[in-house]
Protein backbone atom coordinates (compact mmCIF):
# COMPACT_ATOMS: atom_id res chain seq x y z
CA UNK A 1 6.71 -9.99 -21.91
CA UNK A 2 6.82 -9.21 -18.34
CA UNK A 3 8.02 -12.11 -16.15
CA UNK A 4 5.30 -13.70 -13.75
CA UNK A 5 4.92 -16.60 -11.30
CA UNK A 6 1.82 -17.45 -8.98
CA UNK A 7 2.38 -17.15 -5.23
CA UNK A 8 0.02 -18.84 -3.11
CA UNK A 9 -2.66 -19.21 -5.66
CA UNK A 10 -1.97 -15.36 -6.59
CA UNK A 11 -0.18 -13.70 -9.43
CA UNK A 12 3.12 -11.76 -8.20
CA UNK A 13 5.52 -9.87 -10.44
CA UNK A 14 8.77 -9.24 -9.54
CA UNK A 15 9.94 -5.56 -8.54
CA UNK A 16 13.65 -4.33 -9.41
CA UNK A 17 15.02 -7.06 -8.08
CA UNK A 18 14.83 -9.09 -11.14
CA UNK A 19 13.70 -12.19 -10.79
CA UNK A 20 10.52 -13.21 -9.27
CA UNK A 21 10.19 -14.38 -5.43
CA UNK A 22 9.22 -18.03 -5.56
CA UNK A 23 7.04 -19.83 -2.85
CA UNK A 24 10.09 -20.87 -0.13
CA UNK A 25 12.63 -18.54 -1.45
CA UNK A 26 13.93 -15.52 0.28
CA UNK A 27 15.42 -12.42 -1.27
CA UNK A 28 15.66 -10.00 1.68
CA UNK A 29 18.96 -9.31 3.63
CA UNK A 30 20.17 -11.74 5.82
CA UNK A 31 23.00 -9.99 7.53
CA UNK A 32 22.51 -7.01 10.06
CA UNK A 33 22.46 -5.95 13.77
CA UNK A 34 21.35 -8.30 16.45
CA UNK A 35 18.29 -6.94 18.47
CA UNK A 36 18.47 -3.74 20.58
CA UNK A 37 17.38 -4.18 23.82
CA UNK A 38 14.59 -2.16 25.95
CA UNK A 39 13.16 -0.55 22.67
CA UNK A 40 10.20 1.37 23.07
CA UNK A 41 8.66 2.24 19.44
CA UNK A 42 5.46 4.46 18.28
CA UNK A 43 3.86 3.92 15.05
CA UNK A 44 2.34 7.16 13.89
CA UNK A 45 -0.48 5.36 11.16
CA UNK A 46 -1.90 7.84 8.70
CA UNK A 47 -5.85 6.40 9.17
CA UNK A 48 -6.31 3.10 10.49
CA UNK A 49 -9.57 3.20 8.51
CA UNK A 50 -7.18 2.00 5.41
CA UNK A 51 -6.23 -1.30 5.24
CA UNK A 52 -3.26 -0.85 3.88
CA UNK A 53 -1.88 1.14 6.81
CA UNK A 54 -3.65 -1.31 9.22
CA UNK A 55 -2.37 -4.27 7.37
CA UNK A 56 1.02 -2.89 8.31
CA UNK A 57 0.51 -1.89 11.82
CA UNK A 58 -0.39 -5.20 12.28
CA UNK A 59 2.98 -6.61 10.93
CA UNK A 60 4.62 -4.08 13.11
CA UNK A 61 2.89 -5.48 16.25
CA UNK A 62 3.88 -8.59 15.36
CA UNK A 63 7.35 -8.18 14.78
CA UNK A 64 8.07 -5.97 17.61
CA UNK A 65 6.26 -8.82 19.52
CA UNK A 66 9.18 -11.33 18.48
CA UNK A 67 12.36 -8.84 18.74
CA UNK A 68 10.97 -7.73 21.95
CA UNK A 69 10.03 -3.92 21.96
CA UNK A 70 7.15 -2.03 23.22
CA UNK A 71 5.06 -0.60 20.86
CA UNK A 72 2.30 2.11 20.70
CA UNK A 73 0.12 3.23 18.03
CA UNK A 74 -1.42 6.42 17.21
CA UNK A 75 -4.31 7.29 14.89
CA UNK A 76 -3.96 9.91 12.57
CA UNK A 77 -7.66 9.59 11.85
CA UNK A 78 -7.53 10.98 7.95
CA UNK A 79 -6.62 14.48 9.07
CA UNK A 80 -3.71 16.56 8.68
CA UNK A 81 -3.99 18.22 12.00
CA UNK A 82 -4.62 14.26 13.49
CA UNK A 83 -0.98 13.27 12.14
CA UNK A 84 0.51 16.36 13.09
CA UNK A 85 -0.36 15.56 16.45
CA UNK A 86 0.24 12.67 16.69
CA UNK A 87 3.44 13.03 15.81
CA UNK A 88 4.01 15.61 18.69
CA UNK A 89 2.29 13.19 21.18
CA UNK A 90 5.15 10.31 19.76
CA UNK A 91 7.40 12.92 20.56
CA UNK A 92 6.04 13.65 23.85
CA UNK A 93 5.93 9.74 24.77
CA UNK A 94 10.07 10.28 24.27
CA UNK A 95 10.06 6.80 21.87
CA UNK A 96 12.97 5.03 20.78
CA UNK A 97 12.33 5.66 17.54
CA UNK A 98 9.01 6.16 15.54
CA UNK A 99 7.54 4.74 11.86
CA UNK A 100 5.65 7.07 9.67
CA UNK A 101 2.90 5.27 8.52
CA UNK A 102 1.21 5.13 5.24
CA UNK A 103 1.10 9.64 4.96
CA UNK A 104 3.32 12.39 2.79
CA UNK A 105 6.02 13.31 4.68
CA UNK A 106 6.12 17.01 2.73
CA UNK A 107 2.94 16.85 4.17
CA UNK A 108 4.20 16.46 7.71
CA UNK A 109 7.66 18.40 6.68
CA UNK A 110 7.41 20.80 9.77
CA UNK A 111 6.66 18.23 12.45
CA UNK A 112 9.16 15.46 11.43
CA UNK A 113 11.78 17.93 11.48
CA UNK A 114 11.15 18.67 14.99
CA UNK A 115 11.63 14.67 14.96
CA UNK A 116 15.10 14.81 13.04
CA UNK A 117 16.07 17.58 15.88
CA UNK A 118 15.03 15.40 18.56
CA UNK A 119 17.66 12.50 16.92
CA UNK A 120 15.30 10.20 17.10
CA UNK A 121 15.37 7.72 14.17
CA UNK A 122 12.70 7.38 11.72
CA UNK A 123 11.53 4.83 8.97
CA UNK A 124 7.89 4.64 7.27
CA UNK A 125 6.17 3.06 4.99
CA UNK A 126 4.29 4.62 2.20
CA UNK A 127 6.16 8.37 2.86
CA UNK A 128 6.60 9.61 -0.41
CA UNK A 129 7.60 9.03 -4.30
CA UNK A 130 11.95 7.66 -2.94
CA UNK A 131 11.97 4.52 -1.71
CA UNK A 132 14.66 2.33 0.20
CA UNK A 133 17.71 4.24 2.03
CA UNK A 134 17.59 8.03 2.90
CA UNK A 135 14.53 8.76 2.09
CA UNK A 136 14.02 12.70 2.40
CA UNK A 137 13.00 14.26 5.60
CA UNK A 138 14.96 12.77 7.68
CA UNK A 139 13.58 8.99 7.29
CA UNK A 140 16.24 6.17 7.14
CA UNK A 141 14.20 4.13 5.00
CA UNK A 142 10.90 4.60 2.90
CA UNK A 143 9.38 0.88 2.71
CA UNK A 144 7.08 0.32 0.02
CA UNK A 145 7.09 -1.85 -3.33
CA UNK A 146 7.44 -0.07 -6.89
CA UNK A 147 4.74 2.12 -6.99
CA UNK A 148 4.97 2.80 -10.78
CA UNK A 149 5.14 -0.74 -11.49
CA UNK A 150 2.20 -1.31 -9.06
CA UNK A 151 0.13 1.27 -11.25
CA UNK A 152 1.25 -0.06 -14.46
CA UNK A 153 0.26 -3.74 -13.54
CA UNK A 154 -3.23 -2.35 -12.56
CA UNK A 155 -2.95 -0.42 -15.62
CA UNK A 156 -1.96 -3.27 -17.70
CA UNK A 157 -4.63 -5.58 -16.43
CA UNK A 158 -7.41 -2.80 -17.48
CA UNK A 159 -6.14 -3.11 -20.83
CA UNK A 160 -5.89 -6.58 -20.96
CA UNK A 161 -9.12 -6.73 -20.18
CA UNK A 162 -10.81 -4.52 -22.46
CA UNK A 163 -8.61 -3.51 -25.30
CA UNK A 164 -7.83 -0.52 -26.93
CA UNK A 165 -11.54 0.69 -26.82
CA UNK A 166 -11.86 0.84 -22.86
CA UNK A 167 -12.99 4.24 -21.40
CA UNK A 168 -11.19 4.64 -17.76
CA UNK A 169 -12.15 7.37 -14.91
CA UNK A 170 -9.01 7.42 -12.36
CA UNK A 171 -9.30 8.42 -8.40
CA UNK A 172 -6.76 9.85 -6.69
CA UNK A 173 -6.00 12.14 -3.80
CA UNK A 174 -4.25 14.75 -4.14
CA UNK A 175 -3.18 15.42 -0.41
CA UNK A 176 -0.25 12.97 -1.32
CA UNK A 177 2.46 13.46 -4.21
CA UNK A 178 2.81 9.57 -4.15
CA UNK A 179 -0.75 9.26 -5.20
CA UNK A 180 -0.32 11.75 -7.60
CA UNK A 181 2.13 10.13 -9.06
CA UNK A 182 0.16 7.10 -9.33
CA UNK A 183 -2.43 8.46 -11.34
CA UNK A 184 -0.38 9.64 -13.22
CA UNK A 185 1.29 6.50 -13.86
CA UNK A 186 -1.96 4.91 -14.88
CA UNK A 187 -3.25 7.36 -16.59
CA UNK A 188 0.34 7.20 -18.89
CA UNK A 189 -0.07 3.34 -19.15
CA UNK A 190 -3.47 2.97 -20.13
CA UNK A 191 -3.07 6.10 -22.95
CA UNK A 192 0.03 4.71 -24.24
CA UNK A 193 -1.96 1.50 -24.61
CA UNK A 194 -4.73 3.24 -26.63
CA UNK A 195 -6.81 3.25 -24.45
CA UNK A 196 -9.01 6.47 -23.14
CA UNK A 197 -8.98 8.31 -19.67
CA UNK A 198 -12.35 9.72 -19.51
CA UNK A 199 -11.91 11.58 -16.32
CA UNK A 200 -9.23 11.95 -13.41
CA UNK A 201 -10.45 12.55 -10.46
CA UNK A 202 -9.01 14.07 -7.07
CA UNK A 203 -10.84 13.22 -4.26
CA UNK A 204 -9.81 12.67 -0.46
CA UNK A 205 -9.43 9.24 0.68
CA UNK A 206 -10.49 10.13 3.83
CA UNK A 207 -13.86 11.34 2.56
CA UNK A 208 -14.60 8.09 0.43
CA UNK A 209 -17.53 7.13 2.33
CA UNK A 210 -19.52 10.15 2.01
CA UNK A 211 -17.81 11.02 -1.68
CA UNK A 212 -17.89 7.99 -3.83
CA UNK A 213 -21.72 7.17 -3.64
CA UNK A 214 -22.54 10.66 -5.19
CA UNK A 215 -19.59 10.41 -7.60
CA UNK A 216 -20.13 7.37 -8.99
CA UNK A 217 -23.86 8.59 -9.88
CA UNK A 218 -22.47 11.53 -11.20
CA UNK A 219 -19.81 9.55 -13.50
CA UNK A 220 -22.25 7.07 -14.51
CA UNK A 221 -25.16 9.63 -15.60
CA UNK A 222 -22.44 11.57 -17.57
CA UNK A 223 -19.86 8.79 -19.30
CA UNK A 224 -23.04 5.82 -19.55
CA UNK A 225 -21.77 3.01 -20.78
CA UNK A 226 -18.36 4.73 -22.30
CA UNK A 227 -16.99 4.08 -18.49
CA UNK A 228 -15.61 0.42 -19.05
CA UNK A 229 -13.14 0.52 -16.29
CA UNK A 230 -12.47 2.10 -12.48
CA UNK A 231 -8.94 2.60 -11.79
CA UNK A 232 -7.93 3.73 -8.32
CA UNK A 233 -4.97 4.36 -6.37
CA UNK A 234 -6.15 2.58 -3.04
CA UNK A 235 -9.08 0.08 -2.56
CA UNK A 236 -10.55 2.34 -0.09
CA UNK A 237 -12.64 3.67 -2.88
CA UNK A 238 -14.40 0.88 -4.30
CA UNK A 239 -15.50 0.47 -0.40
CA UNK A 240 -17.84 3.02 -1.40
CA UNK A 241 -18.72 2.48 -4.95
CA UNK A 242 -20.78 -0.86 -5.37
CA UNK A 243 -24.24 0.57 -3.81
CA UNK A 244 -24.06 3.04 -6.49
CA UNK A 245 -23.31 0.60 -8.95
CA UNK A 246 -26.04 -1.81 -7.83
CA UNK A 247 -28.59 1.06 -7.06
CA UNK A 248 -28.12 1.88 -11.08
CA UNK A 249 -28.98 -1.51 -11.93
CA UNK A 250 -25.32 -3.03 -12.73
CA UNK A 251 -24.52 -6.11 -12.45
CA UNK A 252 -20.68 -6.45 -11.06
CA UNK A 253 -20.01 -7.97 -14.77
CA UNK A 254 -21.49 -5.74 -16.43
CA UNK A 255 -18.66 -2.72 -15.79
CA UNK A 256 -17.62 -0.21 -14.78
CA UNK A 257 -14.79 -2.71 -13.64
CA UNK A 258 -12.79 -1.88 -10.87
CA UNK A 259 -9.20 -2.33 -10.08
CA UNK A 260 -6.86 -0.88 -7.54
CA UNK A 261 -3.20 -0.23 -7.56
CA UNK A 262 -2.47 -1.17 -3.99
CA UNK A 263 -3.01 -2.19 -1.37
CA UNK A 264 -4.64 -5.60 -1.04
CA UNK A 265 -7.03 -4.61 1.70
CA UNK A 266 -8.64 -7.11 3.26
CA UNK A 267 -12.05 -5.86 2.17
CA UNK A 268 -10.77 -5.73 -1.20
CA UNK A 269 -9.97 -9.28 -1.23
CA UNK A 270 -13.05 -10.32 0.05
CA UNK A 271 -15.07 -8.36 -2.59
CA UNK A 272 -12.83 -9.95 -5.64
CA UNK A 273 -13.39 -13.26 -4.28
CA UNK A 274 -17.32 -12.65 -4.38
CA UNK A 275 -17.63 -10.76 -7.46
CA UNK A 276 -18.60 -8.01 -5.95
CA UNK A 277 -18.16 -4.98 -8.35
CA UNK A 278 -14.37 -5.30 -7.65
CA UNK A 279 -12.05 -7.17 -10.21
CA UNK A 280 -8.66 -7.00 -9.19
CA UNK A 281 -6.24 -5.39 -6.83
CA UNK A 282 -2.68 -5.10 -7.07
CA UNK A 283 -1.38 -5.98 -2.80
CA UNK A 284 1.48 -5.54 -1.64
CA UNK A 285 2.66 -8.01 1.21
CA UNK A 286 1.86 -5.64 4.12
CA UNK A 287 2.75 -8.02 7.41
CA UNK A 288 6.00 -8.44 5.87
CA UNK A 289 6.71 -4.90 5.46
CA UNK A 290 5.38 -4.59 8.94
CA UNK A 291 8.15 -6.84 9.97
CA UNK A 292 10.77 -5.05 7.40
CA UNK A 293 9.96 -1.47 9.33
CA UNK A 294 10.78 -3.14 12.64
CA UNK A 295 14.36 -4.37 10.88
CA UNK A 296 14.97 -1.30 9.17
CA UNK A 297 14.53 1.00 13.01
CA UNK A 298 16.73 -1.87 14.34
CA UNK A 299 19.49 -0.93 12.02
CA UNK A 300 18.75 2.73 12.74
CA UNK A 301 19.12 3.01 16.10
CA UNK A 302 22.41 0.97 16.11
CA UNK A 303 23.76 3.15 13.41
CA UNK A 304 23.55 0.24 10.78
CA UNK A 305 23.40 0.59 7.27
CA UNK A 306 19.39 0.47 6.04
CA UNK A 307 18.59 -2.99 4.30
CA UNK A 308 17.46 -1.55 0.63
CA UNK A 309 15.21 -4.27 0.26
CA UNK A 310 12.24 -4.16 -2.23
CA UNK A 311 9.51 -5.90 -1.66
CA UNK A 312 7.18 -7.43 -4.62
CA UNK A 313 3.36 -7.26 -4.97
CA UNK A 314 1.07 -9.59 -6.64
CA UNK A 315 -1.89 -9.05 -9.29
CA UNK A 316 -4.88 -10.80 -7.43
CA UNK A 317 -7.46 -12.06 -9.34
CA UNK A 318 -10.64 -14.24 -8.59
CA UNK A 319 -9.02 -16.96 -10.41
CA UNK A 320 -6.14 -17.03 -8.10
CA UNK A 321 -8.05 -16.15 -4.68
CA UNK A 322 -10.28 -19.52 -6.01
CA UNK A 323 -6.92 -21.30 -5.76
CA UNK A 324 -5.22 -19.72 -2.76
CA UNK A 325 -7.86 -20.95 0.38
CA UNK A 326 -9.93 -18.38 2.67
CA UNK A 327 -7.25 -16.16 3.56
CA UNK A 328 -8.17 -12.39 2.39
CA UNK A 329 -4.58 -11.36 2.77
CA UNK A 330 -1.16 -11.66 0.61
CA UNK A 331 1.23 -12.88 2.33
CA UNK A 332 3.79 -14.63 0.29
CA UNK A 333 5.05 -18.04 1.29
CA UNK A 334 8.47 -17.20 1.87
CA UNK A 335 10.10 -17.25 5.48
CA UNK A 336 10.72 -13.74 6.17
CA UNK A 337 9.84 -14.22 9.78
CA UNK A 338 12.48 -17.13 10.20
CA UNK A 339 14.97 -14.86 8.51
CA UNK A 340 14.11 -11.23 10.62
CA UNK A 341 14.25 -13.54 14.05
CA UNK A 342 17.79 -14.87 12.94
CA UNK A 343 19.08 -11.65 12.47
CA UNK A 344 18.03 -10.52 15.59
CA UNK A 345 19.32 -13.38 17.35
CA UNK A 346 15.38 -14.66 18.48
């Protein structure tokens, strides 16, 4: 049995660490360098269209806010030539030091190594399947939670929810080796389980909003009512999905169900809490990573040793968000910002 506690009215299972993170307790470091002075920092986010990556920019702002850097952000806009140059405009803008936000870095391997020749330090969040210290190409520090465990909770959940006799269809994009992995991830869980994978299906997240009405049509006319559950590597699919759904004459409880392995978008949250044709997501706690990326550059660019923290996620559920207020967010009651500042010396 897998050891759980409820955070805020949400349902959060610990990550590597052990333990799970308790409202008021904090399990991040509380040692390190004291703020850098006259910082000037560029976050280079993969598509602000996700709310993942936005969720994180936003923690980014914030933090940078109370250690007292400048900070600019630059869309990738869902394209691999957008990243690319923005990556060569953060270059350009001669920053301090830069966070890779929420894209591949093989993906990116040729531009952040004109980064790593430039010495200018590097964290990200979301960069690839290593995470914590020396992550490869070049980045310090790769923040993210488990992102096995955070399939095999949404995994876990499907089965849970269905038994052995549920018939899955996966989405996943392809463009990225940590969504691959994933999918893959789920795909393992839910088979080990019993239960069936009906389809697994690579499709851009960029393209979602032109993609997933079609798809889901298609899926539907071909699987019927054998497709019990939706199982996605982002949220930013089921943005897409419901229409269909509804346009076919389901009911949100009347399947396919849909549940996402990360990130806790805010959209996401919003359509869990009113049952609208998504079940579950599995969040991470992205304004605290936000402020962990600002931490982690901070010990870069002083030649500190990276942090290794892990953060934790949480399995939301309508039953929680019914507990947990209005917010459409997880962030876990713990005082990470009290404990960042003191390091700092804020």
């Amino acid at each position: 049995m897998k050891k759980r506690t409820f955070i805020a009215g949400l349902m959060a299972t610990s990550m590597l660490v052990g333990a799970p993170v308790l409202a008021g307790d904090w399990d991040g470091p509380t040692t390190g360098p004291t703020a850098a002075t006259g910082k000037s920092i560029v976050v280079v986010a993969g598509d602000l269209k996700n709310g993942g990556i936005l969720g994180v920019t936003n923690g980014v702002e914030e933090a940078a806010a109370a250690i007292g850097w400048e900070v600019r952000v630059l869309d990738g806009a869902g394209s691999i030539q957008g990243r690319t140059a923005a990556i060569g405009q953060a270059l350009a803008l001669q920053a301090d030091g830069i966070i890779i936000n929420g894209f591949d870095a093989v993906e990116q391997q040729a531009a952040l190594e004109g980064v790593v020749a430039a010495d200018v330090p590097m964290v990200a969040w979301h960069s690839g399947p290593v995470i914590g210290c020396d992550a490869p190409g070049g980045i310090f520090a790769n923040v993210s939670t488990d992102a096995m465990r955070v399939s095999e909770v949404a995994a876990e959940w499907a089965i849970d929810d269905g038994g052995k006799d549920i018939g899955v269809v996966i989405f996943t994009d392809s463009t990225y080796q940590i969504a691959i992995d994933k999918a893959d991830r789920l795909q393992a869980t839910v088979e080990a389980a019993g239960g069936k994978v009906l389809e697994y299906v690579d499709t851009p997240i960029a393209d979602t909003s032109t993609r997933m009405g079609p798809l889901t049509t298609s899926l539907l006319q071909k699987y019927g009512d054998s497709w019990t559950h939706a199982l996605a590597i982002n949220d930013l699919y089921f943005d897409f999905m419901g229409p269909s759904l509804a346009s076919a004459g389901l009911s949100p409880d009347a399947g396919p169900k849909a549940g996402s392995a990360g990130d806790g978008s805010e959209a996401a949250f919003q359509r869990i809490r009113s049952n609208g044709y998504q079940a579950i997501t599995v969040a991470e706690p992205l304004n605290l990573q936000g402020w962990q990326l600002v931490d982690e550059l901070n010990r870069a660019v002083q030649g500190a040793a990276c942090s290794g923290y892990v953060t934790s996620p949480a399995l939301v559920t309508p039953g929680g968000l019914a507990t947990s207020g209005d917010s459409n967010t997880f962030d876990p009651d713990i005082p990470y910002r009290a404990a960042y500042t003191a390091i700092w010396g804020k």
